[in-house]
Protein backbone atom coordinates (compact mmCIF):
# COMPACT_ATOMS: atom_id res chain seq x y z
CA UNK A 1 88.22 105.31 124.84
CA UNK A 2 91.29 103.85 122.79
CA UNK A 3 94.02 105.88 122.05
CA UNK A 4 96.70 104.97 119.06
CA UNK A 5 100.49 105.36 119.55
CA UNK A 6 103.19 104.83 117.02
CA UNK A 7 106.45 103.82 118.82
CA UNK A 8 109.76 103.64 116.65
CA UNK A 9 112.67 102.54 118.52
CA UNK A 10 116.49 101.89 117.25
CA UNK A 11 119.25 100.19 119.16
CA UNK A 12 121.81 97.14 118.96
CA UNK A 13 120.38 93.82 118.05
CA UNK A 14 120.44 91.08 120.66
CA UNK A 15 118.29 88.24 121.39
CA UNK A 16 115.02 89.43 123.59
CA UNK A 17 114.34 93.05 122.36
CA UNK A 18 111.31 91.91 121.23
CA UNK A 19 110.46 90.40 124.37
CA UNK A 20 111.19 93.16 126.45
CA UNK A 21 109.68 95.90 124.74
CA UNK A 22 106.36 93.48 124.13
CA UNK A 23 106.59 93.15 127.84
CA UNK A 24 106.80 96.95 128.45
CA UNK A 25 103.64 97.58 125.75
CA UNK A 26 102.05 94.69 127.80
CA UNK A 27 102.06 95.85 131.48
CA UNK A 28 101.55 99.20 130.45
CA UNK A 29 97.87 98.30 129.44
CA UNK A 30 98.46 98.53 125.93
CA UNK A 31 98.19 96.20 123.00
CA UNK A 32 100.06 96.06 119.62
CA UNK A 33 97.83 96.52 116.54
CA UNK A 34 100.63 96.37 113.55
CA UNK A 35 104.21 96.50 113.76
CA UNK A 36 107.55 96.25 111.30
CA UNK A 37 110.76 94.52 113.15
CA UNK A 38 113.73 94.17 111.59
CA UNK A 39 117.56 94.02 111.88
CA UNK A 40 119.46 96.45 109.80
CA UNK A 41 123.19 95.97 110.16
CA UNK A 42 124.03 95.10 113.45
CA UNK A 43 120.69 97.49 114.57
CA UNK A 44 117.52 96.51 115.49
CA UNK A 45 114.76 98.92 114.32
CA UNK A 46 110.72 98.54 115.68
CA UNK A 47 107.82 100.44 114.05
CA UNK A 48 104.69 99.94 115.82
CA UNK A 49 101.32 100.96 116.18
CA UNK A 50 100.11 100.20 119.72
CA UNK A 51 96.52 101.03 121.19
CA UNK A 52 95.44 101.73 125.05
CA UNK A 53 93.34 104.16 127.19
CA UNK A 54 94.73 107.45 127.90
CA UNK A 55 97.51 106.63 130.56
CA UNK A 56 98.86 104.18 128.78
CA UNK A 57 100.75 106.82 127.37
CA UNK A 58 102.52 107.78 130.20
CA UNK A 59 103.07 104.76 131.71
CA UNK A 60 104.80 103.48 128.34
CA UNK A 61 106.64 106.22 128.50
CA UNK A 62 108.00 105.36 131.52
CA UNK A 63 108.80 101.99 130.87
CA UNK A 64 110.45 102.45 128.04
CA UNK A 65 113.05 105.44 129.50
CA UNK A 66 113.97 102.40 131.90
CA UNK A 67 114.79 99.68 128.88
CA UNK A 68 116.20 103.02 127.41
CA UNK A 69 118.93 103.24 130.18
CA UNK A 70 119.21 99.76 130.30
CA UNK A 71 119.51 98.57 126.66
CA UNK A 72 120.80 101.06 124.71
CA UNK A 73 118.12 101.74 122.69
CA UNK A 74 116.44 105.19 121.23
CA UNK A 75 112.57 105.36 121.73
CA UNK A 76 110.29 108.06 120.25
CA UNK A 77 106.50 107.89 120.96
CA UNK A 78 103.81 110.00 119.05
CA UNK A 79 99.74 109.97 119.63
CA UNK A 80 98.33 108.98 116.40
CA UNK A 81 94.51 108.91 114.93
CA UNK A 82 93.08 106.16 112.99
CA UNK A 83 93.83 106.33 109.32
CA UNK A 84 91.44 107.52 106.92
CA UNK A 85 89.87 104.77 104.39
CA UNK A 86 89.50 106.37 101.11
CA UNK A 87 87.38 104.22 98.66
CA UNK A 88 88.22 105.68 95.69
CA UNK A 89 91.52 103.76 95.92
CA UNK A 90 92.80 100.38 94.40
CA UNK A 91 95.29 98.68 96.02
CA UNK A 92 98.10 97.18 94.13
CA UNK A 93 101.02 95.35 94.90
CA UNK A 94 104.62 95.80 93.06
CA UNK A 95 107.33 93.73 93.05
CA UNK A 96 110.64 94.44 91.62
CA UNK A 97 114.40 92.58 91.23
CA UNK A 98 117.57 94.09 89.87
CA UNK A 99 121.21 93.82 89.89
CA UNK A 100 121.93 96.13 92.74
CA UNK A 101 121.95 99.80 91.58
CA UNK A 102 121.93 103.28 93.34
CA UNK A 103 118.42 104.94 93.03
CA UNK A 104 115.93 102.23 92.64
CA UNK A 105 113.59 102.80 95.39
CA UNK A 106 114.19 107.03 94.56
CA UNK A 107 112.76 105.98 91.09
CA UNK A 108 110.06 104.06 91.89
CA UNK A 109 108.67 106.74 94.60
CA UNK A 110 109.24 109.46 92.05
CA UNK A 111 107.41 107.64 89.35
CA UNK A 112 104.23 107.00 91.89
CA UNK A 113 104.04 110.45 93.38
CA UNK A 114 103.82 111.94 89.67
CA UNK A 115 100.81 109.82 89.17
CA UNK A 116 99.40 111.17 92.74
CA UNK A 117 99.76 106.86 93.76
CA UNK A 118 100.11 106.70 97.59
CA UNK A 119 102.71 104.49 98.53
CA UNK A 120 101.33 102.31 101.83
CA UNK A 121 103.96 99.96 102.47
CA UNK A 122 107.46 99.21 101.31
CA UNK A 123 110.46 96.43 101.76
CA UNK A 124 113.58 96.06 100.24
CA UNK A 125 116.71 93.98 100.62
CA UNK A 126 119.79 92.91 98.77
CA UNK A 127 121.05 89.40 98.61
CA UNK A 128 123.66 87.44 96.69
CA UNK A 129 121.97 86.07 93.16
CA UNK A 130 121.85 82.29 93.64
CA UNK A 131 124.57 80.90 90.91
CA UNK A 132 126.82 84.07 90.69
CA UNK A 133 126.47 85.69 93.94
CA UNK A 134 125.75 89.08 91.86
CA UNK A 135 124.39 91.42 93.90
CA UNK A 136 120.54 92.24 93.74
CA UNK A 137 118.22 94.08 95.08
CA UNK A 138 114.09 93.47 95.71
CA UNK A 139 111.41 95.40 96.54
CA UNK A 140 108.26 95.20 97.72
CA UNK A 141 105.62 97.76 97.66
CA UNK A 142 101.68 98.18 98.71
CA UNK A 143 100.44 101.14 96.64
CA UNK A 144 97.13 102.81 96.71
CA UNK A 145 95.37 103.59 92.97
CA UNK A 146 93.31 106.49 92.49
CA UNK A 147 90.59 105.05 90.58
CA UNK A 148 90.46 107.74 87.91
CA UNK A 149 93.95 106.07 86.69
CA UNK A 150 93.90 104.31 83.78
CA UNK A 151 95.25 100.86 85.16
CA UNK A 152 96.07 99.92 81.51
CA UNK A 153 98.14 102.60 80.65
CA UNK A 154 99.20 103.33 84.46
CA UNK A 155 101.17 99.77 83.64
CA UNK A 156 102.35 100.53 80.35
CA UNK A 157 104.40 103.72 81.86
CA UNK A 158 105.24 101.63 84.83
CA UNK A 159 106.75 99.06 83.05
CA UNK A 160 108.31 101.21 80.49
CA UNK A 161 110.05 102.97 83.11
CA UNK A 162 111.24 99.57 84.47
CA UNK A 163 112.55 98.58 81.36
CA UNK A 164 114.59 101.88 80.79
CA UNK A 165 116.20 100.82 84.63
CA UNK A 166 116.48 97.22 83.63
CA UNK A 167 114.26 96.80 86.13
CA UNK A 168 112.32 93.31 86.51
CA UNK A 169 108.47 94.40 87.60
CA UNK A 170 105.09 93.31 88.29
CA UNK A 171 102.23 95.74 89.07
CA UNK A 172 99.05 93.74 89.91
CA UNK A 173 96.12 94.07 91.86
CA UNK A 174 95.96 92.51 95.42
CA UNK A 175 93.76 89.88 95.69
CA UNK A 176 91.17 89.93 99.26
């Protein structure tokens, strides 16, 4: 019987983390089913959802205590179950762009949890605008619809709100 593990791990960037801890996963019997990898400052952060038979477990733990020592890096490992598919959900993607500004993603999660939206997924950055090297910022989001929302006038808020924050948004439905 599979089990599911979520592994998070922090710890200084440097060229083969993701080999090493891939290699770990592997010879521990397990397999990666989804994962997030990125470098945030001069940290590199892992978020990953990794499946194997009941001692894979403790063997991963294992493994990773010795890249632990080695590398630097802070592991934390948590038995998981699958996650619940509810039907009566749309999901929508939203995309946003702004001049840089304290409190955009706070806004957008506040606005979705008031209208009882699940947020699935998120991704921001902030770059240098191409011509002025203003600062922006952009984010990416995977929400979940109840479908007794009114889409039409779920947008209309949405949007309002986004004009309010000079905001630049799109809130569409994602296309299988």
């Amino acid at each position: 019987m599979s089990q599911l593990i979520v592994l998070s791990a922090v710890g200084s960037d440097r060229a083969g983390v993701v080999q090493d801890i891939s290699e770990v996963i592997l010879s521990c019997g397990g397999n990666i089913e989804e994962s997030r990898m990125t470098t945030l400052g001069s940290e590199f952060a892992v978020l990953m959802l990794v499946s194997g038979n009941w001692h894979t477990l403790n063997r991963l733990e294992k493994g990773l205590e010795r890249l632990e020592a080695k590398d630097n890096f802070s592991f934390s490992i948590r038995k998981t179950d699958e996650r619940e598919v509810k039907s009566d959900r749309m999901p929508y993607a939203v995309d946003v762009v702004s001049l840089d500004q304290q409190g955009i993603v706070f806004n957008l999660a506040n606005f979705f949890a008031a209208h009882n939206i699940e947020i699935a997924d998120v991704a921001t950055r902030r770059y240098a605008a191409a011509h002025t090297g203003a600062p922006m910022f952009a984010v990416q989001m995977a929400v979940n619809v109840p479908d007794s929302v009114s889409i039409a006038q779920l947008r209309d808020e949405f949007l309002e709100m986004c004009d309010r924050l000079n905001l630049d948004a799109i809130l569409e439905p994602v296309k299988s």
